[in-house]
PDB file of N, CA and C in Angstrom:
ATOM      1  N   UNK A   1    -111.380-133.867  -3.225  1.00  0.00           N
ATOM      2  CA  UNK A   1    -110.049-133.359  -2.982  1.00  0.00           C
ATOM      3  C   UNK A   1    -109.028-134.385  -3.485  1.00  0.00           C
ATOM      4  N   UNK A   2    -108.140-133.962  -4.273  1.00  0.00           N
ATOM      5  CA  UNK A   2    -107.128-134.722  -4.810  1.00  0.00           C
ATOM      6  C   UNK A   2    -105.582-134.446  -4.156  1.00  0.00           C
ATOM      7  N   UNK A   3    -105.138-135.590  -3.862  1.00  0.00           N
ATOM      8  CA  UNK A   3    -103.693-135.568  -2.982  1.00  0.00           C
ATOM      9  C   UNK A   3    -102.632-136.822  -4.100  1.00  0.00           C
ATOM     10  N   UNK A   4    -101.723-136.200  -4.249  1.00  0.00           N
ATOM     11  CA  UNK A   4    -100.819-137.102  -5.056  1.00  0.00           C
ATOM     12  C   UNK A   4     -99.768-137.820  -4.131  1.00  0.00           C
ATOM     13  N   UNK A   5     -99.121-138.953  -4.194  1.00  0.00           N
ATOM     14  CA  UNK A   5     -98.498-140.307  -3.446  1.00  0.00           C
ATOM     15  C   UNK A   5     -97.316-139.995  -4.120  1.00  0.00           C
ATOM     16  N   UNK A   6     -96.337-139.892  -3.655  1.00  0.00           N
ATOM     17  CA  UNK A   6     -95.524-140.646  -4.312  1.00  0.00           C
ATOM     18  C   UNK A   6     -94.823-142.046  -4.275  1.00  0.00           C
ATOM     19  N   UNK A   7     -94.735-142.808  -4.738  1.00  0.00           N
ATOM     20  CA  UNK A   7     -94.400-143.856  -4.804  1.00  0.00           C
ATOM     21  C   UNK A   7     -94.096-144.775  -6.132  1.00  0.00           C
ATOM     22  N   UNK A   8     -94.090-146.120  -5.739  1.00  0.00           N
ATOM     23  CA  UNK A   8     -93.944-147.232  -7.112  1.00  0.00           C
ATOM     24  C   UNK A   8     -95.023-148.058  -6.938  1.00  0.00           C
ATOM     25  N   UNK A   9     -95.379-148.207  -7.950  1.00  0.00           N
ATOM     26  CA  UNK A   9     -96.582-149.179  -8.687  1.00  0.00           C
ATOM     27  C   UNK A   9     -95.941-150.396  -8.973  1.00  0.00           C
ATOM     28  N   UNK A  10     -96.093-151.466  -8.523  1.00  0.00           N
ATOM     29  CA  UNK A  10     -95.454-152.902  -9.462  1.00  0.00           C
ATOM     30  C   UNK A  10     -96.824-153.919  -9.837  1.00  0.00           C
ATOM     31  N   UNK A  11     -96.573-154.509 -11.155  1.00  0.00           N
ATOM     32  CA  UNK A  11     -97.615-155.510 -11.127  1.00  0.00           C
ATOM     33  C   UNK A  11     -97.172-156.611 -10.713  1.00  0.00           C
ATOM     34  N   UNK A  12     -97.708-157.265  -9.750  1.00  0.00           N
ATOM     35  CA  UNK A  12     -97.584-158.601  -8.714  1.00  0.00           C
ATOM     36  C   UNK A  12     -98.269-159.704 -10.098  1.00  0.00           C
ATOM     37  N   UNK A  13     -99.269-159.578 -10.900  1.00  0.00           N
ATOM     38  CA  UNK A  13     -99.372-160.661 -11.478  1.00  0.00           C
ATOM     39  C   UNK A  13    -100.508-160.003 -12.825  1.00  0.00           C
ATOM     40  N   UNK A  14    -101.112-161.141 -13.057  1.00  0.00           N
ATOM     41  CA  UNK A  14    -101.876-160.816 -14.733  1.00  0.00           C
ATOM     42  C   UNK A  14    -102.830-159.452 -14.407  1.00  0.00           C
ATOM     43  N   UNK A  15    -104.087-159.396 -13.191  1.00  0.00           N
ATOM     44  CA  UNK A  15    -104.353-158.389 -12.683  1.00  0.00           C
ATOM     45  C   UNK A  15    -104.379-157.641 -11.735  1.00  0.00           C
ATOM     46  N   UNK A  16    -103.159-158.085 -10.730  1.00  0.00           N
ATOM     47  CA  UNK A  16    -103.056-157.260  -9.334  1.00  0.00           C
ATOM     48  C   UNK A  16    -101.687-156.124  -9.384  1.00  0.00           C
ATOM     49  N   UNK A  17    -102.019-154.770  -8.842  1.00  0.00           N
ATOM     50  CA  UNK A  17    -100.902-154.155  -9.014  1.00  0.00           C
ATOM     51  C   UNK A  17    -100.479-153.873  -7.099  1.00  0.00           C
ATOM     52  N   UNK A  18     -99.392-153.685  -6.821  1.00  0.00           N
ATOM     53  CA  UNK A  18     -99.490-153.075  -5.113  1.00  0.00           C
ATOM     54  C   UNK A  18     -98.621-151.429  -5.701  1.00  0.00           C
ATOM     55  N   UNK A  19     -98.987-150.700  -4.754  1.00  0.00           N
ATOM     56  CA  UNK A  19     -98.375-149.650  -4.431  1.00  0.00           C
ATOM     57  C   UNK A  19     -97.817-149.530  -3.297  1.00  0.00           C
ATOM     58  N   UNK A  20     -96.716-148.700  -3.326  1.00  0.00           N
ATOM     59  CA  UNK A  20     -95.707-148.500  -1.807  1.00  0.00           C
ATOM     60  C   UNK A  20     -95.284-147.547  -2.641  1.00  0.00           C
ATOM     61  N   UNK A  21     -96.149-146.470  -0.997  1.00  0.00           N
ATOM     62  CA  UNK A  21     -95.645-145.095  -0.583  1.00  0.00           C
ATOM     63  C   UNK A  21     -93.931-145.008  -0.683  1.00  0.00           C
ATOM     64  N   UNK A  22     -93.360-144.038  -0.905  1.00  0.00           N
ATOM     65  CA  UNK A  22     -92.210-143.762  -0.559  1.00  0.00           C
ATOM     66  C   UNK A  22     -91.931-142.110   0.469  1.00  0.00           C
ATOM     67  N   UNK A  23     -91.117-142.299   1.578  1.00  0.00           N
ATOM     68  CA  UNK A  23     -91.164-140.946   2.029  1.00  0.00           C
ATOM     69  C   UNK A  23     -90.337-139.912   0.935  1.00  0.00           C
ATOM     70  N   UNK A  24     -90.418-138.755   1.482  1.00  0.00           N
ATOM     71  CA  UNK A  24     -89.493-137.983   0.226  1.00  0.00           C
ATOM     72  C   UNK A  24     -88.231-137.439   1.242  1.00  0.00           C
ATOM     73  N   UNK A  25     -87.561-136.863   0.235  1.00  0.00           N
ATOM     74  CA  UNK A  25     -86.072-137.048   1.340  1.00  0.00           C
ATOM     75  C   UNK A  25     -85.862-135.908   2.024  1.00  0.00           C
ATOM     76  N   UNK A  26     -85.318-135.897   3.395  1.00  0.00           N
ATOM     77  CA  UNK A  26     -85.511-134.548   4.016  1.00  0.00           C
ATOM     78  C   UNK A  26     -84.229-133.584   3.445  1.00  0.00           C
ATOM     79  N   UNK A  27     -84.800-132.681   3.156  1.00  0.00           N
ATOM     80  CA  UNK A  27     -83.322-131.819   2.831  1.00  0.00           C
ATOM     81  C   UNK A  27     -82.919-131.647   3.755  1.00  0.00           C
ATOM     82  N   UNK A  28     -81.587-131.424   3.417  1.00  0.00           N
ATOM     83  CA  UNK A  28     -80.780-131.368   5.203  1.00  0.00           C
ATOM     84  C   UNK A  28     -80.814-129.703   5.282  1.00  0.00           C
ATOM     85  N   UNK A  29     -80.520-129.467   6.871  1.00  0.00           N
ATOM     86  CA  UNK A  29     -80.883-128.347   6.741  1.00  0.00           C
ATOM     87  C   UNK A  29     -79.556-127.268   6.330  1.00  0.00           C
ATOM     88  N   UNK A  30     -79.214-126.286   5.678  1.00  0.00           N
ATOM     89  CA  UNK A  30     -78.392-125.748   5.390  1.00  0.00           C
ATOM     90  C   UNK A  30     -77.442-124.844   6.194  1.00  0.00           C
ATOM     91  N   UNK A  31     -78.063-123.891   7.313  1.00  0.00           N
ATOM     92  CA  UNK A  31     -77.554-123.406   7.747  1.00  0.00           C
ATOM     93  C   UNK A  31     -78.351-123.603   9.818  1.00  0.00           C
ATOM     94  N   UNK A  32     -77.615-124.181  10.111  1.00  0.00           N
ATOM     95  CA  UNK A  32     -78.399-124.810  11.254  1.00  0.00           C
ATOM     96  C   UNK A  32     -78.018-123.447  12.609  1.00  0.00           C
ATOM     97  N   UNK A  33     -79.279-123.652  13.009  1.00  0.00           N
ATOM     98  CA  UNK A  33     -79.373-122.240  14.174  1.00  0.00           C
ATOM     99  C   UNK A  33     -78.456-123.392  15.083  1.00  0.00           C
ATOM    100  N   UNK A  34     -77.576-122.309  15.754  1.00  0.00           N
ATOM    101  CA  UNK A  34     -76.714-122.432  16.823  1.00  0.00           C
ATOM    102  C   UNK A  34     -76.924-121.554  18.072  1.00  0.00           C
ATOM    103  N   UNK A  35     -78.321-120.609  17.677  1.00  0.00           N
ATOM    104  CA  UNK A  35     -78.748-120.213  19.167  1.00  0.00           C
ATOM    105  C   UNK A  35     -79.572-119.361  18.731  1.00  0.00           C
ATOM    106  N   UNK A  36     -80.771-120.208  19.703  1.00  0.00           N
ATOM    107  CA  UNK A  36     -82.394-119.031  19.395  1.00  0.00           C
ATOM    108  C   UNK A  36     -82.809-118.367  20.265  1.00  0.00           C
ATOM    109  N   UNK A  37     -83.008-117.207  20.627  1.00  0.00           N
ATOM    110  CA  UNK A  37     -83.534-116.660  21.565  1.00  0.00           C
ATOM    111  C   UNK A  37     -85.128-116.064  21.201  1.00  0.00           C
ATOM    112  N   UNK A  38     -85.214-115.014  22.076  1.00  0.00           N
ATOM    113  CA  UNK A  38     -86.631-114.206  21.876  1.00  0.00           C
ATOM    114  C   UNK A  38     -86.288-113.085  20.661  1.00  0.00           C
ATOM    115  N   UNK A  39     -85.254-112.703  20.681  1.00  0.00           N
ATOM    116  CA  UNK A  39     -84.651-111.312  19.871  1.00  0.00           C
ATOM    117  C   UNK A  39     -84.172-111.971  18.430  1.00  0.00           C
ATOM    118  N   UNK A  40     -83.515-112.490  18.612  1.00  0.00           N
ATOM    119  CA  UNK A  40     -82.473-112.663  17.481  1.00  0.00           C
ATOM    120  C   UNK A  40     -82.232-114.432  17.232  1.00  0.00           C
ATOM    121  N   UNK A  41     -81.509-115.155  16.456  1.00  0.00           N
ATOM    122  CA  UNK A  41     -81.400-115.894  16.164  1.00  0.00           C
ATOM    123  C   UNK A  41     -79.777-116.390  15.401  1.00  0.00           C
ATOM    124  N   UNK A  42     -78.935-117.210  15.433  1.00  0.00           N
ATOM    125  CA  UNK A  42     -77.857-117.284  15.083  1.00  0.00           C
ATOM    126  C   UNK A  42     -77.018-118.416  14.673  1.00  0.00           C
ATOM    127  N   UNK A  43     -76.991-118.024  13.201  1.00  0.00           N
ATOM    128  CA  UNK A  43     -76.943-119.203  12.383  1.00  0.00           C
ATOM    129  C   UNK A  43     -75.573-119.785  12.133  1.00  0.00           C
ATOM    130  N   UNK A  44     -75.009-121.065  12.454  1.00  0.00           N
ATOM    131  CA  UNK A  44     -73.795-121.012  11.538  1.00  0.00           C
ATOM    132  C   UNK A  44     -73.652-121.599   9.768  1.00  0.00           C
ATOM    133  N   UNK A  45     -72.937-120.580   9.265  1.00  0.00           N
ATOM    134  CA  UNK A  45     -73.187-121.724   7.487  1.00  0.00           C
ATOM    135  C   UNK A  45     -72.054-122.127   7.446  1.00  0.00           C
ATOM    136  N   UNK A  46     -71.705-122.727   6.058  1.00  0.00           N
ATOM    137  CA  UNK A  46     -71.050-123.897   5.753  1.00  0.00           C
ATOM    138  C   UNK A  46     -69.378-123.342   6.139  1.00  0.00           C
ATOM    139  N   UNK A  47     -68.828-121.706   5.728  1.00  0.00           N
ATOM    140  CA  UNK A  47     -67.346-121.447   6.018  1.00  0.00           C
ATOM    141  C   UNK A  47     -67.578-121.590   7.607  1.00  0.00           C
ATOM    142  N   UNK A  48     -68.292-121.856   8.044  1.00  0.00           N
ATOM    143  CA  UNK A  48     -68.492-121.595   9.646  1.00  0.00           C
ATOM    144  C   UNK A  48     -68.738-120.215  10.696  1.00  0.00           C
ATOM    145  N   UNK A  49     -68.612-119.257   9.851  1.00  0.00           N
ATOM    146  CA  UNK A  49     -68.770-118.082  10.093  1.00  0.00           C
ATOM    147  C   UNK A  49     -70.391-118.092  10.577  1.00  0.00           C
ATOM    148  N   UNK A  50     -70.156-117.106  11.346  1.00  0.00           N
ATOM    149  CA  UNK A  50     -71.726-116.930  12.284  1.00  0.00           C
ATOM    150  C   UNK A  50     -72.397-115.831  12.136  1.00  0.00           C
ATOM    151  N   UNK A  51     -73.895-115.810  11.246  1.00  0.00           N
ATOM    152  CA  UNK A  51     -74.548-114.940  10.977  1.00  0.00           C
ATOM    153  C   UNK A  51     -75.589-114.375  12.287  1.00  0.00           C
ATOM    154  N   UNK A  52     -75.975-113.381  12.631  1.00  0.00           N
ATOM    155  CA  UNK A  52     -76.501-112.810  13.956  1.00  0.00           C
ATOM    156  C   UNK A  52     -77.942-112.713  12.934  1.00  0.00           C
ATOM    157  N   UNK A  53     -79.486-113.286  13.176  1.00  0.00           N
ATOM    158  CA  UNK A  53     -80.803-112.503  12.756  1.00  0.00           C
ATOM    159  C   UNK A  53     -81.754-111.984  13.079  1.00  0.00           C
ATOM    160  N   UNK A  54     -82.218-111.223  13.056  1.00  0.00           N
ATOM    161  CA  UNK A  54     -83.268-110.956  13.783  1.00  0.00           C
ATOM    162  C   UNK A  54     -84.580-111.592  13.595  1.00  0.00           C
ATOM    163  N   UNK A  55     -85.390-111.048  14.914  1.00  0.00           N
ATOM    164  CA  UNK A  55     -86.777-112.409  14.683  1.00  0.00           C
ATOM    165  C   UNK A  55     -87.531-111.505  14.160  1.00  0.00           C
ATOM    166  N   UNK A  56     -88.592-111.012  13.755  1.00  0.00           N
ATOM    167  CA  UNK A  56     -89.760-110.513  13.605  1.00  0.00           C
ATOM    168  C   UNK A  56     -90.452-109.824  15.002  1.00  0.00           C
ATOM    169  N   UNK A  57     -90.373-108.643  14.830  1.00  0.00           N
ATOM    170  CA  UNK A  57     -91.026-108.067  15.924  1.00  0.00           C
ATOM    171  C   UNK A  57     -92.531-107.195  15.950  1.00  0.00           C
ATOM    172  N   UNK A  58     -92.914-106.918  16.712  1.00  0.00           N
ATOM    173  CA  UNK A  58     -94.318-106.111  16.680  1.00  0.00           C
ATOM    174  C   UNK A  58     -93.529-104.979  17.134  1.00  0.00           C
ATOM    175  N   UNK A  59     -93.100-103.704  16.183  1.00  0.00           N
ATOM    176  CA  UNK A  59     -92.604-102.314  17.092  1.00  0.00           C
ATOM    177  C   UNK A  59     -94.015-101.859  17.068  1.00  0.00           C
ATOM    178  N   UNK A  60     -94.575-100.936  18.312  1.00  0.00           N
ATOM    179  CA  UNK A  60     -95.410-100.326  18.700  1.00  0.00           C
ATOM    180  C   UNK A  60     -95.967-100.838  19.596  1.00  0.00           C
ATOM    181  N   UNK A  61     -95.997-102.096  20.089  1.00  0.00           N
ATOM    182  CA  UNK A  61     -96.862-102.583  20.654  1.00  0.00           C
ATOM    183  C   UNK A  61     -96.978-102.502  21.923  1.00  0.00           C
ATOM    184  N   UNK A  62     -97.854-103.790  22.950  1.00  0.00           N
ATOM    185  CA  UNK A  62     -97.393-103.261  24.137  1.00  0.00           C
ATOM    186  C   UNK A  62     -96.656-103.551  24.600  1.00  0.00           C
ATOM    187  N   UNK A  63     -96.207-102.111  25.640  1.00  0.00           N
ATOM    188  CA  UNK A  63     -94.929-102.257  26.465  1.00  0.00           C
ATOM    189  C   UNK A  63     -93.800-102.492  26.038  1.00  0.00           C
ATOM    190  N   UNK A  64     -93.673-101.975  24.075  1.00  0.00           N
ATOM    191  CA  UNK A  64     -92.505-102.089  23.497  1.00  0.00           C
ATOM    192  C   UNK A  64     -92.087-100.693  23.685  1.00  0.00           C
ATOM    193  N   UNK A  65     -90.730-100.527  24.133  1.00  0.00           N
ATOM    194  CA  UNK A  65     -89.661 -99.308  23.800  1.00  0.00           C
ATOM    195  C   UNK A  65     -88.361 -99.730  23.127  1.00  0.00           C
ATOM    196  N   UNK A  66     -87.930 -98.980  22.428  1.00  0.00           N
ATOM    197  CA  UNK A  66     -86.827 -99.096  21.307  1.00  0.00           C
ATOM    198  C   UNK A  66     -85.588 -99.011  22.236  1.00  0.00           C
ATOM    199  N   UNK A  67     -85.830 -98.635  23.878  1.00  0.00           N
ATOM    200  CA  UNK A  67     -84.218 -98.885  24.621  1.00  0.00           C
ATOM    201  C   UNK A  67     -84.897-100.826  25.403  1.00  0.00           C
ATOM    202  N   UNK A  68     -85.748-100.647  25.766  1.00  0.00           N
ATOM    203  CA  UNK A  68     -86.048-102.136  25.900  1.00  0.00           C
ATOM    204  C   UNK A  68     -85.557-103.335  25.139  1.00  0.00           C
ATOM    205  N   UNK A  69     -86.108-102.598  23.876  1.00  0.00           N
ATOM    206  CA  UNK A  69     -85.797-103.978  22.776  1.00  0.00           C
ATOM    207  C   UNK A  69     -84.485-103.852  22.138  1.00  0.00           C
ATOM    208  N   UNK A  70     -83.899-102.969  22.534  1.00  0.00           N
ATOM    209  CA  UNK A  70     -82.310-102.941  22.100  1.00  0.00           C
ATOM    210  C   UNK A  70     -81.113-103.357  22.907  1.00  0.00           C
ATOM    211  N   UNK A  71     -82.027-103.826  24.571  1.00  0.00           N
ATOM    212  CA  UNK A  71     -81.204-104.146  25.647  1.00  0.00           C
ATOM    213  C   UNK A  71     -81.541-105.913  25.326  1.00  0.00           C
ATOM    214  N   UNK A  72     -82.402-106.284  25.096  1.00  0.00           N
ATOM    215  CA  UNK A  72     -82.982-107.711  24.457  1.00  0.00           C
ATOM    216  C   UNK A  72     -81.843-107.862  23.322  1.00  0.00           C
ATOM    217  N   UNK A  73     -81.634-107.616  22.560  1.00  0.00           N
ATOM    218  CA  UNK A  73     -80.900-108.089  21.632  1.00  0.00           C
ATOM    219  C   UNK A  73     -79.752-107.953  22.079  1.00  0.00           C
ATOM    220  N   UNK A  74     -78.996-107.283  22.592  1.00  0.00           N
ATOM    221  CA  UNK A  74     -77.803-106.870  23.198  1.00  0.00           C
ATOM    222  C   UNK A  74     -77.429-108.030  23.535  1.00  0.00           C
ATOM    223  N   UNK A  75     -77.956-108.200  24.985  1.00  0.00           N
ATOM    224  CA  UNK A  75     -78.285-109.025  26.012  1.00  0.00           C
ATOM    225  C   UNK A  75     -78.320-110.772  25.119  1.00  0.00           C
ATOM    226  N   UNK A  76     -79.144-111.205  24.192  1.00  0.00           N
ATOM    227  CA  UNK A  76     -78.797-112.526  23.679  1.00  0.00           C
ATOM    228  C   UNK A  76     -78.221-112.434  22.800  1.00  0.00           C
ATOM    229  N   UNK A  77     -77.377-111.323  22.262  1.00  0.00           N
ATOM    230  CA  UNK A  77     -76.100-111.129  21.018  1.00  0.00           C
ATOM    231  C   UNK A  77     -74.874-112.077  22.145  1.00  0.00           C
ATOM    232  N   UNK A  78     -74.884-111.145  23.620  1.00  0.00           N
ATOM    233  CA  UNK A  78     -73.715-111.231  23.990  1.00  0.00           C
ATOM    234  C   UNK A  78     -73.780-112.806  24.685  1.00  0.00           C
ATOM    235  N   UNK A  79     -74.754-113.629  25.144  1.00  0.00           N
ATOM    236  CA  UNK A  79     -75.060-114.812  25.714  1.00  0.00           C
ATOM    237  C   UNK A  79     -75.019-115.209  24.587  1.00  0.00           C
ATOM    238  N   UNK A  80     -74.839-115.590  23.306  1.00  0.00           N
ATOM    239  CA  UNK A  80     -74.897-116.201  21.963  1.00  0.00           C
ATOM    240  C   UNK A  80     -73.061-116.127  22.168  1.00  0.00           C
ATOM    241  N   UNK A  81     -72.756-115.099  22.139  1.00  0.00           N
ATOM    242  CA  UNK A  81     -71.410-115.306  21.494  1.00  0.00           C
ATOM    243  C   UNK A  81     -70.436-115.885  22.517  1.00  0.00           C
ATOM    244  N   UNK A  82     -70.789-115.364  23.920  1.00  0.00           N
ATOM    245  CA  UNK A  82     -70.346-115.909  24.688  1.00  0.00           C
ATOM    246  C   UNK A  82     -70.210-117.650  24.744  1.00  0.00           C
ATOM    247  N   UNK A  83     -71.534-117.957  24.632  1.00  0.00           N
ATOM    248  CA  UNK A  83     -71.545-119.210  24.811  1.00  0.00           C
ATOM    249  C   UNK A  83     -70.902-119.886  23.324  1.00  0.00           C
ATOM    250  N   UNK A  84     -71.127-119.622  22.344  1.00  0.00           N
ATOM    251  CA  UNK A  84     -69.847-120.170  21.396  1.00  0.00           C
ATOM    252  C   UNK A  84     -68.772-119.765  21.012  1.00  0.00           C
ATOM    253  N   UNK A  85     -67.915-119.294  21.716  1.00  0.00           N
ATOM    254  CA  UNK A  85     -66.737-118.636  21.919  1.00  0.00           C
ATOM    255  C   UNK A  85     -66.276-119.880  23.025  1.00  0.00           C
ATOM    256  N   UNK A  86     -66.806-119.614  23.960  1.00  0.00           N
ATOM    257  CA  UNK A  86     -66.038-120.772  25.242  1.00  0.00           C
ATOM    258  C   UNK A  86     -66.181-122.621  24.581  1.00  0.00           C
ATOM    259  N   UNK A  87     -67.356-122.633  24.074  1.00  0.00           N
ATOM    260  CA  UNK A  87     -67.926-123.466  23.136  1.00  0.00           C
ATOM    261  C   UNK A  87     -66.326-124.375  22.323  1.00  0.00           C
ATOM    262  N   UNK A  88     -65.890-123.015  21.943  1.00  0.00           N
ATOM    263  CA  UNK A  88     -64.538-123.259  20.638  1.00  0.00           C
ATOM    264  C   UNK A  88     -63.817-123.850  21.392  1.00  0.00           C
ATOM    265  N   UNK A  89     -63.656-122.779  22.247  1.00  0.00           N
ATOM    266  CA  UNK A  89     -62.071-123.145  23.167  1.00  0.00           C
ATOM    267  C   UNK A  89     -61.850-124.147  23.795  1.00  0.00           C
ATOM    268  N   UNK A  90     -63.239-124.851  24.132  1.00  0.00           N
ATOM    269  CA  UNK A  90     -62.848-126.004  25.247  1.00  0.00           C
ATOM    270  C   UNK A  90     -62.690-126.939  24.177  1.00  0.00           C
ATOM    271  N   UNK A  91     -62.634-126.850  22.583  1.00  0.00           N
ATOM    272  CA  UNK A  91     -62.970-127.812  21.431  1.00  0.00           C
ATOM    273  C   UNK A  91     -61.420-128.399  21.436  1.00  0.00           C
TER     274      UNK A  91
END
């Protein structure tokens, strides 16, 4: 199994070389969640404007109903906005 390093090679002398690893750089993250729940997810990007997403769901499954899972999202839409709305104001 082959794994590639990145790093720098220097020669220390006539036949010794050292290597040093380098980490690689973290991308920063772009649009950073400002509130995760079970339902949905909610991002702010760079104008600051706040995108609402949804998570991935299993419809059919058990003990899923479409008024259940629409009271779930509701329900952490309005605890999302709530909480960064008051969030602003006390800013």
């Amino acid at each position: 199994m082959r794994k590639d390093y990145p790093g720098v090679l220097t020669r220390d002398g006539r036949e010794h070389y050292t290597f040093i690893e380098t980490l690689p750089e973290q991308a920063a993250r772009r649009n950073p969640h400002v509130f995760c729940g079970d339902f949905i997810t909610v991002t702010r990007w760079a104008d600051g404007s706040l995108h609402p997403n949804f998570k991935p769901t299993k419809i059919g499954g058990r003990g899923f109903t479409p008024e259940s899972y629409a009271w779930g999202v509701a329900c952490e839409l309005r605890e999302a906005l709530k909480g960064l709305i008051e969030e602003e104001m006390s800013e």
